[in-house]
N, C-alpha and C. Protein backbone atom coordinates (compact mmCIF):
# COMPACT_ATOMS: atom_id res chain seq x y z
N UNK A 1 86.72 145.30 131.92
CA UNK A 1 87.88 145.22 132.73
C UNK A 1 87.70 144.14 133.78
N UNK A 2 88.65 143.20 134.07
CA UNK A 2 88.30 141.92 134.70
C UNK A 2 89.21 142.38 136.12
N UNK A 3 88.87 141.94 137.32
CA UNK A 3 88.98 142.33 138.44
C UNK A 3 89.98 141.58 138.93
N UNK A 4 91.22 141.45 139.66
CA UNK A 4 91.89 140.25 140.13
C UNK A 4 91.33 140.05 141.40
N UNK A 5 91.00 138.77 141.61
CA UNK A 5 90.63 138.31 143.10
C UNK A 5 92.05 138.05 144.09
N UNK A 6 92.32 138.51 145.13
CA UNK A 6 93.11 137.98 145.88
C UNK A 6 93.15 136.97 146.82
N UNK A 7 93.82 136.33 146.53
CA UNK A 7 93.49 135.28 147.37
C UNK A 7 94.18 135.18 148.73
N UNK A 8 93.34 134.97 149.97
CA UNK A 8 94.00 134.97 151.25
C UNK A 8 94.33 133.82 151.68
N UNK A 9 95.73 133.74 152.62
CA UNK A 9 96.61 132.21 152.41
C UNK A 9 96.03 131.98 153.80
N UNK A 10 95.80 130.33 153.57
CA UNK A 10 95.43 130.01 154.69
C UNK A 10 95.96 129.86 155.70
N UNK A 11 97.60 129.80 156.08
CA UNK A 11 98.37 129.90 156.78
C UNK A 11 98.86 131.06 157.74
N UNK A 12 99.52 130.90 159.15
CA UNK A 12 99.52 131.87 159.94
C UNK A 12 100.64 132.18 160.37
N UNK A 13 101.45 133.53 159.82
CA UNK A 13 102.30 133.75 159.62
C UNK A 13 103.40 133.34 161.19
N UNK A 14 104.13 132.50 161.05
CA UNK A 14 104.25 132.65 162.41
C UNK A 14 106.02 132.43 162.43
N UNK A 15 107.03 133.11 161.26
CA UNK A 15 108.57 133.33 160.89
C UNK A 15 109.52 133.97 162.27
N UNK A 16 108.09 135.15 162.52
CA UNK A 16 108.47 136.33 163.36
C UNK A 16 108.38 135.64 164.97
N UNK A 17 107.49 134.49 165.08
CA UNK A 17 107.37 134.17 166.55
C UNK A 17 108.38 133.60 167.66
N UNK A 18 109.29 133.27 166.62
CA UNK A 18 110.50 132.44 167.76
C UNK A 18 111.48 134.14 167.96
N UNK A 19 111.19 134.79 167.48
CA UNK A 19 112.17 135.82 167.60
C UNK A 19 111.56 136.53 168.87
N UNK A 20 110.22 136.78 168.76
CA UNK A 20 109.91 137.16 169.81
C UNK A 20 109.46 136.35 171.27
N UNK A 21 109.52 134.89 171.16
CA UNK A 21 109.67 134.54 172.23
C UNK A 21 110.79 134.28 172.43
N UNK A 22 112.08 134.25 172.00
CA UNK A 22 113.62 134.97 172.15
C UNK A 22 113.38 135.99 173.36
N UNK A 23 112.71 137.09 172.82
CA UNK A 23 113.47 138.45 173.21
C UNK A 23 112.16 138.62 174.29
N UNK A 24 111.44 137.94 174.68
CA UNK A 24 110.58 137.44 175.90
C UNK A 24 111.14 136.86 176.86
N UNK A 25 112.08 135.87 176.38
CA UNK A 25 112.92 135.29 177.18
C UNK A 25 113.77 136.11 177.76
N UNK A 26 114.77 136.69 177.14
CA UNK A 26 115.40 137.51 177.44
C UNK A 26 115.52 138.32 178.36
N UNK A 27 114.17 139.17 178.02
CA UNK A 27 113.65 140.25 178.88
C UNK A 27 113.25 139.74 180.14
N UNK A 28 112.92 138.43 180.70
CA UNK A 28 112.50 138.63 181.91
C UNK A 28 113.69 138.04 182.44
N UNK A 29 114.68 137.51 181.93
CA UNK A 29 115.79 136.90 182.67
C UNK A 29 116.66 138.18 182.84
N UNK A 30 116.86 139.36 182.28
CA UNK A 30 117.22 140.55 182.72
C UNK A 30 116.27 141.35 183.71
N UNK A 31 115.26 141.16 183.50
CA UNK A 31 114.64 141.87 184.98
C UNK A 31 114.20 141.11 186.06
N UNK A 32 114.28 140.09 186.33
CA UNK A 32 113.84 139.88 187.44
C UNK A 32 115.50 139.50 188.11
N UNK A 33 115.20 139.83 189.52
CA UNK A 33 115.79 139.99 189.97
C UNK A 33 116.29 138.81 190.75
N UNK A 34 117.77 138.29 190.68
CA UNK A 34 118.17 137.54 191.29
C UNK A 34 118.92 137.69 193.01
N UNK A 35 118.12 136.63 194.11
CA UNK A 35 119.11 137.38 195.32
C UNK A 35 119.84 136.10 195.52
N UNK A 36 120.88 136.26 196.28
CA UNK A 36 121.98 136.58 196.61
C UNK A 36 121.80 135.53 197.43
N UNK A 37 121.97 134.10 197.56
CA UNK A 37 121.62 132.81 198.77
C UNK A 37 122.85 133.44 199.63
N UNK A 38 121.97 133.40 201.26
CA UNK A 38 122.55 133.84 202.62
C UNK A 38 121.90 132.63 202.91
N UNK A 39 123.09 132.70 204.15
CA UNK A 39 122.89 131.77 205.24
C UNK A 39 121.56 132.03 206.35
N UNK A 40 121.20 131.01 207.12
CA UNK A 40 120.28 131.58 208.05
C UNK A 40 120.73 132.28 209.29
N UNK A 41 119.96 133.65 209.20
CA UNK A 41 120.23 134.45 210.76
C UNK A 41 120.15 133.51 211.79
N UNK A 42 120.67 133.15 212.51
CA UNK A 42 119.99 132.53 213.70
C UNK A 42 121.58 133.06 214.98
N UNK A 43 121.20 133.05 215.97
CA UNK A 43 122.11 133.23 217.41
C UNK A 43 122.17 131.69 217.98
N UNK A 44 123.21 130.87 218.53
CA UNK A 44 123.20 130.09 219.18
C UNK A 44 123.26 130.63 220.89
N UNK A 45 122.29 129.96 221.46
CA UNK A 45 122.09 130.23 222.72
C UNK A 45 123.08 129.63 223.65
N UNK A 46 123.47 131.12 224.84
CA UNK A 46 125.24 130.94 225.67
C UNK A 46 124.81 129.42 226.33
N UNK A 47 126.00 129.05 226.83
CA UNK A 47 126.00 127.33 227.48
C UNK A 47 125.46 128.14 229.56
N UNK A 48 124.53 127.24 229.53
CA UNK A 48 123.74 127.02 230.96
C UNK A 48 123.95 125.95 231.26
N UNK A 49 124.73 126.27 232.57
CA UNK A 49 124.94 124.90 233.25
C UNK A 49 123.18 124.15 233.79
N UNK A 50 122.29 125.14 234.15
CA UNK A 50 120.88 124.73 234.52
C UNK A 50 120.03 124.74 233.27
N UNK A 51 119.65 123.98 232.68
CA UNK A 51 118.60 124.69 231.33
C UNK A 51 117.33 124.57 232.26
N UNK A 52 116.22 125.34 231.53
CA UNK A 52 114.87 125.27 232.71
C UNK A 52 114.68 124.09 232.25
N UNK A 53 113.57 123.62 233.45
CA UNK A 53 113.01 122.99 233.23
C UNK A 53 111.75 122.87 232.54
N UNK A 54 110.77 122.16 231.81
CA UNK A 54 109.98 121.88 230.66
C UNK A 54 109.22 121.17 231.31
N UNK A 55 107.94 121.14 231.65
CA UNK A 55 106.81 119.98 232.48
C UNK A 55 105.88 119.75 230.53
N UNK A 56 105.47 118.60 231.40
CA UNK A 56 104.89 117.92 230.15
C UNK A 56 103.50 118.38 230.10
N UNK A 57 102.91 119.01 229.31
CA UNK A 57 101.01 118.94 229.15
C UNK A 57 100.53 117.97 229.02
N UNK A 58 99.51 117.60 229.92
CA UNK A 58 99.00 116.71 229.53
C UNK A 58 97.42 117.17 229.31
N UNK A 59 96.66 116.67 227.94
CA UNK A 59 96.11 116.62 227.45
C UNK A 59 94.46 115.96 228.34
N UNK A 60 93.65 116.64 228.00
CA UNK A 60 92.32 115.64 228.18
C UNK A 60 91.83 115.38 227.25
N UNK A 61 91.90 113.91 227.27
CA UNK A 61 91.22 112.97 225.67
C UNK A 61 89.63 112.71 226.53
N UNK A 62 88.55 113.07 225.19
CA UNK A 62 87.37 112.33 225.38
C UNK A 62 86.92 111.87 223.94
N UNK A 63 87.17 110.29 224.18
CA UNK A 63 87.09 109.45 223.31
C UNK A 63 85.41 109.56 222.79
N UNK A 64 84.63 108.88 222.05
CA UNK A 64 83.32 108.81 222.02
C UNK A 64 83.31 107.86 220.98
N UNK A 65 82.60 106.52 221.10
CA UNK A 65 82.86 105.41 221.24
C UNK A 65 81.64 105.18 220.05
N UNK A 66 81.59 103.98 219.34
CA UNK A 66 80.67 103.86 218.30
C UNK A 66 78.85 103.91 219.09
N UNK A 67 78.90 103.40 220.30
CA UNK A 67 77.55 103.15 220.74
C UNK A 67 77.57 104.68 221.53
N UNK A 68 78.43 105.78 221.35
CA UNK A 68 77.99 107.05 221.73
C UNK A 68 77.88 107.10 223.07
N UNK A 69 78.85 106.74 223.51
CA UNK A 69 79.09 106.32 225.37
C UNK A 69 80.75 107.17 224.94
N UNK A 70 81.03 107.70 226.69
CA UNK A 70 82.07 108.79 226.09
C UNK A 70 83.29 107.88 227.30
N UNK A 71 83.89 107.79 226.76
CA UNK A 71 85.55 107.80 227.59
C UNK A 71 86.29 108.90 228.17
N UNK A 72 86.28 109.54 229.07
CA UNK A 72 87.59 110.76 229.41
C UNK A 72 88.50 110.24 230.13
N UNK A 73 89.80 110.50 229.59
CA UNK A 73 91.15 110.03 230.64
C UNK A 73 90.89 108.72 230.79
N UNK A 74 90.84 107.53 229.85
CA UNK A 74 90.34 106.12 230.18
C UNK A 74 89.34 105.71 231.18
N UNK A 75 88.31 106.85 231.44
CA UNK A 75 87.44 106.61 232.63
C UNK A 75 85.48 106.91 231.89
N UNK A 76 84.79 105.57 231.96
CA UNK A 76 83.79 105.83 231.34
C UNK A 76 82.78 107.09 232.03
N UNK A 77 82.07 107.84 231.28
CA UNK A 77 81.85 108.88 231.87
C UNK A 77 80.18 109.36 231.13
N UNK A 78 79.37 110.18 231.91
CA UNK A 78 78.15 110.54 231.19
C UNK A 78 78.45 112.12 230.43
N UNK A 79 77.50 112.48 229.65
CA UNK A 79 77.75 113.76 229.10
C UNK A 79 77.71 115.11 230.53
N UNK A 80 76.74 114.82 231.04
CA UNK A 80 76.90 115.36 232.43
C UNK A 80 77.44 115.58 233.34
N UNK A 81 78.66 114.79 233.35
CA UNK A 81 79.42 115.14 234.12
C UNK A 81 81.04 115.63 234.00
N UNK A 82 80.98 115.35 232.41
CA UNK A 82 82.24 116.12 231.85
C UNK A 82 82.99 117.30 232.40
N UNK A 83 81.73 118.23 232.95
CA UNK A 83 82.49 119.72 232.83
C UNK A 83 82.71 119.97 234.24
N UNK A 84 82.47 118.97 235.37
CA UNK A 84 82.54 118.97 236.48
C UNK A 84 84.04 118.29 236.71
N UNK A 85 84.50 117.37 235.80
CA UNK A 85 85.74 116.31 235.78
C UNK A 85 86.49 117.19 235.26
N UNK A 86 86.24 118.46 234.55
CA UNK A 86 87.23 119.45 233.56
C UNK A 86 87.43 120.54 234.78
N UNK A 87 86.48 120.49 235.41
CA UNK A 87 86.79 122.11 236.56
C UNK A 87 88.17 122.22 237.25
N UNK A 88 88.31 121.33 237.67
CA UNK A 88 89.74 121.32 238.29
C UNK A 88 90.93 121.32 238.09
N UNK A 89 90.45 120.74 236.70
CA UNK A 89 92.08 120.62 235.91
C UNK A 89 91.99 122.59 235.22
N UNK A 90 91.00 122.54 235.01
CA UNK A 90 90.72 124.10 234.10
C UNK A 90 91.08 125.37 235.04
N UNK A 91 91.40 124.98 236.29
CA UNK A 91 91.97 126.10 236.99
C UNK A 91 92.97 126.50 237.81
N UNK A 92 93.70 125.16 237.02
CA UNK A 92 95.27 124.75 237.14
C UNK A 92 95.79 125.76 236.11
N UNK A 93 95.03 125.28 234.75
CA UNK A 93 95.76 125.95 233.75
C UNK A 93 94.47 126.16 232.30
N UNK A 94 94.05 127.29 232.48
CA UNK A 94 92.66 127.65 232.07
C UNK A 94 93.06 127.20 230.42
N UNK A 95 94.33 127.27 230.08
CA UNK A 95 94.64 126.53 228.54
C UNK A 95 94.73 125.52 228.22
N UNK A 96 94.76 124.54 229.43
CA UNK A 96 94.72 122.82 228.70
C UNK A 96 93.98 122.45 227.77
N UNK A 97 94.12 121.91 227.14
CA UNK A 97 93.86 121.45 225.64
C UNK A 97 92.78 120.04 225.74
N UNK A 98 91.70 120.46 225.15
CA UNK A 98 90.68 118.85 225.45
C UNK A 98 89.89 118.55 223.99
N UNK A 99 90.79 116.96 223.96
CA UNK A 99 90.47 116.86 222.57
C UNK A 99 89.32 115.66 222.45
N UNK A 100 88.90 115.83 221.54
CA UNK A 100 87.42 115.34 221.30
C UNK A 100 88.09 114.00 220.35
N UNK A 101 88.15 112.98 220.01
CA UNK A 101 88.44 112.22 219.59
C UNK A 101 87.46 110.98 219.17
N UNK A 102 86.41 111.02 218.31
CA UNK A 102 85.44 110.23 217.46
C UNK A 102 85.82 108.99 217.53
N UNK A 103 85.42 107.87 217.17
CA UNK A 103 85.39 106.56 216.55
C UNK A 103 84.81 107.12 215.04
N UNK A 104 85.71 106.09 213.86
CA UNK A 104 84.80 106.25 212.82
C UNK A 104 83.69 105.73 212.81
N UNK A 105 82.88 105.43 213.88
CA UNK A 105 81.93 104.60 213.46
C UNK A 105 80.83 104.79 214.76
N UNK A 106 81.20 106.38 215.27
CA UNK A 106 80.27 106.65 216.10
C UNK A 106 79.46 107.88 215.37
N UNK A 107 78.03 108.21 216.02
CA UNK A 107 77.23 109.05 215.47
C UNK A 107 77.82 110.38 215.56
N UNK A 108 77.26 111.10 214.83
CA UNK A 108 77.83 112.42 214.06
C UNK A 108 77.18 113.10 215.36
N UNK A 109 76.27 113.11 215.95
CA UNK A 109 75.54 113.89 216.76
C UNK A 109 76.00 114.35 218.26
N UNK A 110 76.59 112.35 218.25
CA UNK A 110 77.64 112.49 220.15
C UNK A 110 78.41 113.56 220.16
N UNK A 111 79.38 113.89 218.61
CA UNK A 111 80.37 114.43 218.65
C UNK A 111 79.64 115.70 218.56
N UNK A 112 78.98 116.69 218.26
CA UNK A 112 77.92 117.53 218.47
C UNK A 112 77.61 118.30 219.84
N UNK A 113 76.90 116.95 220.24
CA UNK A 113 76.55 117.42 221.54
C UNK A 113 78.01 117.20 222.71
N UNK A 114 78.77 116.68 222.19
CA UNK A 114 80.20 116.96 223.45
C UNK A 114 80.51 118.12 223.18
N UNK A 115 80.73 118.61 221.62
CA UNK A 115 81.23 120.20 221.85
C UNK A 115 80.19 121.19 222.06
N UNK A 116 79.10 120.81 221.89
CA UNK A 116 78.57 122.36 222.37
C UNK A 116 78.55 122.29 224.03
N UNK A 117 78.61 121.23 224.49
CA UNK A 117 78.64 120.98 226.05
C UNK A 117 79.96 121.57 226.84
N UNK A 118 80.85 121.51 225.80
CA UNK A 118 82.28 122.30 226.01
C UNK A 118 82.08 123.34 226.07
N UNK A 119 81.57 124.07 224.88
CA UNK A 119 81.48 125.61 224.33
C UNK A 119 80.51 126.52 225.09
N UNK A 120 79.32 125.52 225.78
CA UNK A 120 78.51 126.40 227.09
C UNK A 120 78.81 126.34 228.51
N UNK A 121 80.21 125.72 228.23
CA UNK A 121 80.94 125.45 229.58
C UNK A 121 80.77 127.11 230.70
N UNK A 122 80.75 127.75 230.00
CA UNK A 122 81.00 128.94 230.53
C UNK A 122 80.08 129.27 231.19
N UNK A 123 78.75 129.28 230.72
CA UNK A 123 77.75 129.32 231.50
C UNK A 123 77.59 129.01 232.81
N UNK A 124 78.39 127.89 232.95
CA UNK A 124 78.02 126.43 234.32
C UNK A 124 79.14 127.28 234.76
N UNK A 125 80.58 128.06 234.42
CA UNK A 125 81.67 128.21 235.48
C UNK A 125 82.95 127.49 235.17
N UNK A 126 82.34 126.83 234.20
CA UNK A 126 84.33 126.03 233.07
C UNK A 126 83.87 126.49 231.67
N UNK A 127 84.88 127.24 231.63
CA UNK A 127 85.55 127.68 230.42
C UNK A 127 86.64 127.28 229.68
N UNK A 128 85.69 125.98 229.33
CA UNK A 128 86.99 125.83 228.15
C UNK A 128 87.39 126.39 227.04
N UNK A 129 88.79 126.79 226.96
CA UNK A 129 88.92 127.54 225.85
C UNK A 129 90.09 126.90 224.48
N UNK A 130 90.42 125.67 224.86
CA UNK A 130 91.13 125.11 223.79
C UNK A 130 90.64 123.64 223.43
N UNK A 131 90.00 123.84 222.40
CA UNK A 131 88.99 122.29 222.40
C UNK A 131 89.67 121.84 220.83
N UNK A 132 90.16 120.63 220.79
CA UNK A 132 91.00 119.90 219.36
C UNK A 132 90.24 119.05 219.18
N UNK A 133 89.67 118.98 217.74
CA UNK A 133 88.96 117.65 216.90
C UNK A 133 89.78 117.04 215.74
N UNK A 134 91.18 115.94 216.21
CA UNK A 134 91.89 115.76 215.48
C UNK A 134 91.29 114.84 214.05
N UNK A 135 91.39 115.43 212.79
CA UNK A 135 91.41 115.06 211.52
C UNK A 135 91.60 113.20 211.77
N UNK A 136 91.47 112.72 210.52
CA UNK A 136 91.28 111.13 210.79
C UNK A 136 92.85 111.01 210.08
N UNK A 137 93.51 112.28 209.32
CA UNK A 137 94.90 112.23 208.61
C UNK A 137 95.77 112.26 209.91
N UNK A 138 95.61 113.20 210.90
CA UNK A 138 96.04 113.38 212.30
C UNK A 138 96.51 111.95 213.20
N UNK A 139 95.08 111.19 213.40
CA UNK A 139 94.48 110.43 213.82
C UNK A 139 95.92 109.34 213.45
N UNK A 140 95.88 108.97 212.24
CA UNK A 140 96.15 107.61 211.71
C UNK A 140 97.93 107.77 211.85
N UNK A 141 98.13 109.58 211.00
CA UNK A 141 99.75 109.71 211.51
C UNK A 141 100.19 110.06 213.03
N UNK A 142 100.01 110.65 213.92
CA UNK A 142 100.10 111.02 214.97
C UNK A 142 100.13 110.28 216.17
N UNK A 143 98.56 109.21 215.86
CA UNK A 143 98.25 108.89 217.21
C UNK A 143 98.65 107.51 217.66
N UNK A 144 99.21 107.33 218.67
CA UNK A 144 99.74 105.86 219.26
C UNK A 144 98.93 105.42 219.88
């Protein structure tokens, strides 16, 4: 008695697949849920003949220069005496903002030792507490 071999097709049945990515389709365009475009909440604020007034921050820049010599407020300055030039302004308004501002082409270390000189401010009696190291993306869009 001779056996029939079957032979398996090398092909992959795939008649049934558009039907079911049909009804895949389908299905999620019936469930998910569409909302409803609103306008934005917002209140317009009543007319003031006085609006307050708005004072400007001003910022303390300390530049640090390729030969690692530091600039604050356009005034050349030693690492030493930074936090003595910050005391006064720091208790005007203990949040002023003091930004550290590199040269590309100064040592990695100046910029180092200015912030930890910031960050042990506290120790000495200035506490700085808002210190900015603007990005070189910052830098190039931002800065005038």
């Amino acid at each position: 008695m001779k056996i029939k071999k079957s032979r398996v097709s090398d092909e992959i049945p795939t008649s049934s697949m558009a039907d079911i990515a049909f009804l895949l389709i389908i299905y999620f365009m019936v469930t998910t849920t569409f909302a409803a475009t609103r306008g934005l909440d917002f209140a317009l604020p009543e007319e003031d003949d006085q609006p307050p007034v708005v004072e400007k921050e001003e910022s303390v820049l300390i530049e640090i220069e390729p030969s690692g010599n530091l600039v604050v407020d356009q005034k050349p300055m030693q690492l030493s005496e930074v936090l003595d030039y910050l005391k006064p302004k720091l208790e005007v308004n203990p949040r002023k903002p003091v930004i550290i501002r590199p040269d590309g082409n100064a040592p990695y270390g100046a910029m180092a030792k200015v912030y930890d000189e910031l960050r042990q401010g506290a120790d000495k009696g200035v506490e700085v507490k808002n210190i900015a190291i603007p990005t070189q993306r910052e830098i190039d869009r931002f800065w005038f």
